[in-house]
PDB file of N, CA and C in Angstrom:
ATOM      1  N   UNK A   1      14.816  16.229 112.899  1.00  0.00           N
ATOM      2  CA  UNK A   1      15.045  17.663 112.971  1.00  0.00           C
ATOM      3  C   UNK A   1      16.514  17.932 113.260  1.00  0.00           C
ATOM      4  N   UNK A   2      17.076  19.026 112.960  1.00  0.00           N
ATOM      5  CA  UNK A   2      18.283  19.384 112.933  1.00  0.00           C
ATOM      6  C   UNK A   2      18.380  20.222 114.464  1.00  0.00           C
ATOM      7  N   UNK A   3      19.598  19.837 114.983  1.00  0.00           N
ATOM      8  CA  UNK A   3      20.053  20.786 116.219  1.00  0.00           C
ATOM      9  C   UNK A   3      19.787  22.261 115.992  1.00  0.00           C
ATOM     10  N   UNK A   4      19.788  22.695 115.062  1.00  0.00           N
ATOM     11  CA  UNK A   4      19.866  24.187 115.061  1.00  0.00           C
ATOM     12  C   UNK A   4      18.383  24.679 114.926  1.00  0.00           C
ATOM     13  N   UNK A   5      17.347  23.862 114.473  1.00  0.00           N
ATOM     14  CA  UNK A   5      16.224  23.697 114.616  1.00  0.00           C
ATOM     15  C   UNK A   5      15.605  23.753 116.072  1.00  0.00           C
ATOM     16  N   UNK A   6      15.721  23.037 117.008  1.00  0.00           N
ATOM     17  CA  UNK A   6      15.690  22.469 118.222  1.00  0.00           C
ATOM     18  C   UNK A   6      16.422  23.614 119.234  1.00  0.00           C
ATOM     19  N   UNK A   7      17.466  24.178 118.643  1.00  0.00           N
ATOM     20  CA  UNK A   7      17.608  25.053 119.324  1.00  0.00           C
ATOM     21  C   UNK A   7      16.790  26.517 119.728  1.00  0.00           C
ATOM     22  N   UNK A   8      16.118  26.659 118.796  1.00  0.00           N
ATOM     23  CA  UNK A   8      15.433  27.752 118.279  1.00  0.00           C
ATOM     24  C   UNK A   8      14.003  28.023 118.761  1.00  0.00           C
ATOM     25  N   UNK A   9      13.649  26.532 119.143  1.00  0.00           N
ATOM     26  CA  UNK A   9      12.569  26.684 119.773  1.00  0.00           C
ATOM     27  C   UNK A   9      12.253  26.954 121.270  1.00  0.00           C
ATOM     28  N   UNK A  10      11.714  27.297 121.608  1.00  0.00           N
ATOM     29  CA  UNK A  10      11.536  27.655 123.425  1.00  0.00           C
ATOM     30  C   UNK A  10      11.492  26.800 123.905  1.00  0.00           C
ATOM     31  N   UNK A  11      10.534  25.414 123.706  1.00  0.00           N
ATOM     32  CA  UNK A  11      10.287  24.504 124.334  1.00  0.00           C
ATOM     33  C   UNK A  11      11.621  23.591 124.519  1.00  0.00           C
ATOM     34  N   UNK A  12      12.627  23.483 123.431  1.00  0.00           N
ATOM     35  CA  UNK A  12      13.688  22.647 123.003  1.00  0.00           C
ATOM     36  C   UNK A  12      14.604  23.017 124.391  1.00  0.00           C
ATOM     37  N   UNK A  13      14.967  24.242 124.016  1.00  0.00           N
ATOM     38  CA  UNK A  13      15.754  24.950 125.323  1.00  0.00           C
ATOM     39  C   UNK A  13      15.810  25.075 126.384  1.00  0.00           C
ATOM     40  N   UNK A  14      14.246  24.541 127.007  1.00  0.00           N
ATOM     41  CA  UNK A  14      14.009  24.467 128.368  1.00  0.00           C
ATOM     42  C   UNK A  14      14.056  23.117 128.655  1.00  0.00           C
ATOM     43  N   UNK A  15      13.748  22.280 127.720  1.00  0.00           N
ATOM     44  CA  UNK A  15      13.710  20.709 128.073  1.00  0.00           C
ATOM     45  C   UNK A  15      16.011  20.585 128.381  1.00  0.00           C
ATOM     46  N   UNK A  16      16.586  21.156 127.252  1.00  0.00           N
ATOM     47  CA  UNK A  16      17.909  20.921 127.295  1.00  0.00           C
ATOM     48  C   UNK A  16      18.426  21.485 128.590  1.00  0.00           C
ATOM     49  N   UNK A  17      17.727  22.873 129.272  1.00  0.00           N
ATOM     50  CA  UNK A  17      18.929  22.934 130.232  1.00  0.00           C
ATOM     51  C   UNK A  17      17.782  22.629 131.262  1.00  0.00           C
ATOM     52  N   UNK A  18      16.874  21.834 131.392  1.00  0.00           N
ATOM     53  CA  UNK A  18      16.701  21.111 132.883  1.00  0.00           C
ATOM     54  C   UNK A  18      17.309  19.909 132.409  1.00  0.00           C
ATOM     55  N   UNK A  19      17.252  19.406 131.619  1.00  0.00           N
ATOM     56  CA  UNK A  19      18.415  17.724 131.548  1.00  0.00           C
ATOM     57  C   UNK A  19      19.387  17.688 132.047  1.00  0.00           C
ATOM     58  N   UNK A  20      19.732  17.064 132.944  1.00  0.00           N
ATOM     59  CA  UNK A  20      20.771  17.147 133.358  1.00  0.00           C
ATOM     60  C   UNK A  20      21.622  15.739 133.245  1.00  0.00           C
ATOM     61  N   UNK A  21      21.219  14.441 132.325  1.00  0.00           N
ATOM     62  CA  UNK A  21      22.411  13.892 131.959  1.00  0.00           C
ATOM     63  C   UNK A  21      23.579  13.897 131.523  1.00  0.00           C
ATOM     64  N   UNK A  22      23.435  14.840 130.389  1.00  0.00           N
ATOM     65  CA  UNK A  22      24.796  14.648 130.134  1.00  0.00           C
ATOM     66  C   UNK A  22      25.343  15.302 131.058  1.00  0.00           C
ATOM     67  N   UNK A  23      24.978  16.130 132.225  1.00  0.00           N
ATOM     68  CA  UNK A  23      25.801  16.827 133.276  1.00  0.00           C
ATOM     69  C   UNK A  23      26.683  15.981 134.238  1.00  0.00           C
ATOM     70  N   UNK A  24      25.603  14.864 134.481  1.00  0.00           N
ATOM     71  CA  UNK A  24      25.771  13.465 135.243  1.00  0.00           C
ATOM     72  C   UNK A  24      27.403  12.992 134.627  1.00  0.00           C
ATOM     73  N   UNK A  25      26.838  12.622 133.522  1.00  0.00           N
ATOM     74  CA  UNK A  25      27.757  11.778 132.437  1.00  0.00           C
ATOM     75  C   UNK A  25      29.234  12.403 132.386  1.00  0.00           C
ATOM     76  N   UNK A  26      29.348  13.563 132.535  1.00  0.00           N
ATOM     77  CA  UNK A  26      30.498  14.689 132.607  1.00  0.00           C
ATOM     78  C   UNK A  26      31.294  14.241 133.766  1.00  0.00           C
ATOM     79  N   UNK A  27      30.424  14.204 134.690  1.00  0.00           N
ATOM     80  CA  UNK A  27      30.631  14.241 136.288  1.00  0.00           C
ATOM     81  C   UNK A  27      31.594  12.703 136.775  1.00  0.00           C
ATOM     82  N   UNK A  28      31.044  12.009 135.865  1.00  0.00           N
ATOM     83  CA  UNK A  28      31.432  10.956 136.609  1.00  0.00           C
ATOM     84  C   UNK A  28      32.399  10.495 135.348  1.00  0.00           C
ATOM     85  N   UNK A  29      32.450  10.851 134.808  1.00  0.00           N
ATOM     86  CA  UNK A  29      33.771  10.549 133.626  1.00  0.00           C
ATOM     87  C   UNK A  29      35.122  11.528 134.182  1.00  0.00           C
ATOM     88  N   UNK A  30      34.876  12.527 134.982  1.00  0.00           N
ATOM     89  CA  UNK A  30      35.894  13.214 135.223  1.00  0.00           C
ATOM     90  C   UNK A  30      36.262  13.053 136.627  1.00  0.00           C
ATOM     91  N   UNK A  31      35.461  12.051 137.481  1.00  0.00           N
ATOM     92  CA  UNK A  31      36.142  11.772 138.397  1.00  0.00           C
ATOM     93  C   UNK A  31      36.604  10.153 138.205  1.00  0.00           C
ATOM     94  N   UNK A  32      36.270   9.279 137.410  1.00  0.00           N
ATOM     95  CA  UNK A  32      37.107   8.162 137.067  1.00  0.00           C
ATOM     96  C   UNK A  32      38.322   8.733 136.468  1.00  0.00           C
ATOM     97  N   UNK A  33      38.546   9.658 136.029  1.00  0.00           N
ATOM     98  CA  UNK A  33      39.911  10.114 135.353  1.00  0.00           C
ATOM     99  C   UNK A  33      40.610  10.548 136.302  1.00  0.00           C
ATOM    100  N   UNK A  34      40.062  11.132 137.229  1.00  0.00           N
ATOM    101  CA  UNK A  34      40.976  11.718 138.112  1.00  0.00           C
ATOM    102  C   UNK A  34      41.611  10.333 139.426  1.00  0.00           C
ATOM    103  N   UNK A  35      40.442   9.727 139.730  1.00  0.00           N
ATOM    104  CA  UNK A  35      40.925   8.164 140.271  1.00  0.00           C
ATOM    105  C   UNK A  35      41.896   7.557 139.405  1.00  0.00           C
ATOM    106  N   UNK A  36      41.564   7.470 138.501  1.00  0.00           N
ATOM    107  CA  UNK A  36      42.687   7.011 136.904  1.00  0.00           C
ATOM    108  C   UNK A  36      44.246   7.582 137.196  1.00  0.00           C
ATOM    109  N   UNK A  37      44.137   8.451 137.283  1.00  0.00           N
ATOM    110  CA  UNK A  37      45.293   9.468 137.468  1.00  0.00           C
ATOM    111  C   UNK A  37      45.772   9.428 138.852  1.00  0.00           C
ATOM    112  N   UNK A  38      45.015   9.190 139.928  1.00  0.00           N
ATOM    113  CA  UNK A  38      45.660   9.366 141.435  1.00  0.00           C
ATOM    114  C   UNK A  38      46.575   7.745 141.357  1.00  0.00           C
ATOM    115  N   UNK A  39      45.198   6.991 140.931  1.00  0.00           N
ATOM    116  CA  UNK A  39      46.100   5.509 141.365  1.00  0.00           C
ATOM    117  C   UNK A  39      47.267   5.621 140.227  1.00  0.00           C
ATOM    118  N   UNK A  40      47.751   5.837 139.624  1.00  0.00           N
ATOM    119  CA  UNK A  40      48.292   5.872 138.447  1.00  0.00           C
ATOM    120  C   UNK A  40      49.545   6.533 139.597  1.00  0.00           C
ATOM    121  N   UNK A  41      49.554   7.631 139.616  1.00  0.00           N
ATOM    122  CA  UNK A  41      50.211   8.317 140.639  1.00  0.00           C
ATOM    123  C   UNK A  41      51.055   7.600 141.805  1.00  0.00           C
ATOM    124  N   UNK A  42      50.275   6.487 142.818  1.00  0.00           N
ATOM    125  CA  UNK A  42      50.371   6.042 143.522  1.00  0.00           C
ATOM    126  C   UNK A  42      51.411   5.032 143.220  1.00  0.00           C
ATOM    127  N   UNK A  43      51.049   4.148 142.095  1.00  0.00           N
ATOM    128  CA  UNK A  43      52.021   3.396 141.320  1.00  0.00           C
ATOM    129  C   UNK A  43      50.872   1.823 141.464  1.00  0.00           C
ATOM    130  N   UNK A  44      49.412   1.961 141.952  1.00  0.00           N
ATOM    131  CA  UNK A  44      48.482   0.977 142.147  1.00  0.00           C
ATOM    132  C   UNK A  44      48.369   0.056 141.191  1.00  0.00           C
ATOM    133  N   UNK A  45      48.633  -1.088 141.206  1.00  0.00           N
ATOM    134  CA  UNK A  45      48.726  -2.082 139.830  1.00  0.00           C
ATOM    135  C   UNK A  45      47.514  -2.379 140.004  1.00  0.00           C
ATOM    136  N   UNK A  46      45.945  -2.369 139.564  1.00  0.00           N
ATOM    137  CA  UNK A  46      44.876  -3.378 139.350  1.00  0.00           C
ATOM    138  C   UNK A  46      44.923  -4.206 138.704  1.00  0.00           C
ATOM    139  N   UNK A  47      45.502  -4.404 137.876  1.00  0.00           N
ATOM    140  CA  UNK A  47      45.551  -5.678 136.972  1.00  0.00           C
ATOM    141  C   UNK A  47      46.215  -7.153 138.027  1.00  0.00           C
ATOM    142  N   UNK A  48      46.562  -6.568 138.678  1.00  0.00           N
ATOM    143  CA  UNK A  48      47.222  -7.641 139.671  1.00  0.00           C
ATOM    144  C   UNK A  48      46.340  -8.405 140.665  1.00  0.00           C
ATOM    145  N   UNK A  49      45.133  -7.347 140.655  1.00  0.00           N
ATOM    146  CA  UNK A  49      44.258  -8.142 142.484  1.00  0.00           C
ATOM    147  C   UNK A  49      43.230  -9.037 141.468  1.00  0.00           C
TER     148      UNK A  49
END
């Protein structure tokens, strides 16, 4: 079935916004970036330990 299909239906829409993975998935990709970015900041070599 096509997304725009799935969208359309009632049932589709309620299953999508109680899911909350990809919310998860968001969540924690944007705080490794931001760790990414602090140590980065810091001048933290990991490749070194």
């Amino acid at each position: 079935m096509s997304m725009i299909s799935l969208a359309a239906m009632p049932y589709g829409a309620e299953a999508a916004s109680t899911d909350q993975s990809f919310k998860t998935i968001v969540l924690f990709s944007c705080i490794g970036l931001v760790v990414s970015f602090g140590l980065m900041a810091f001048g933290v070599d990991i490749s070194a330990v």
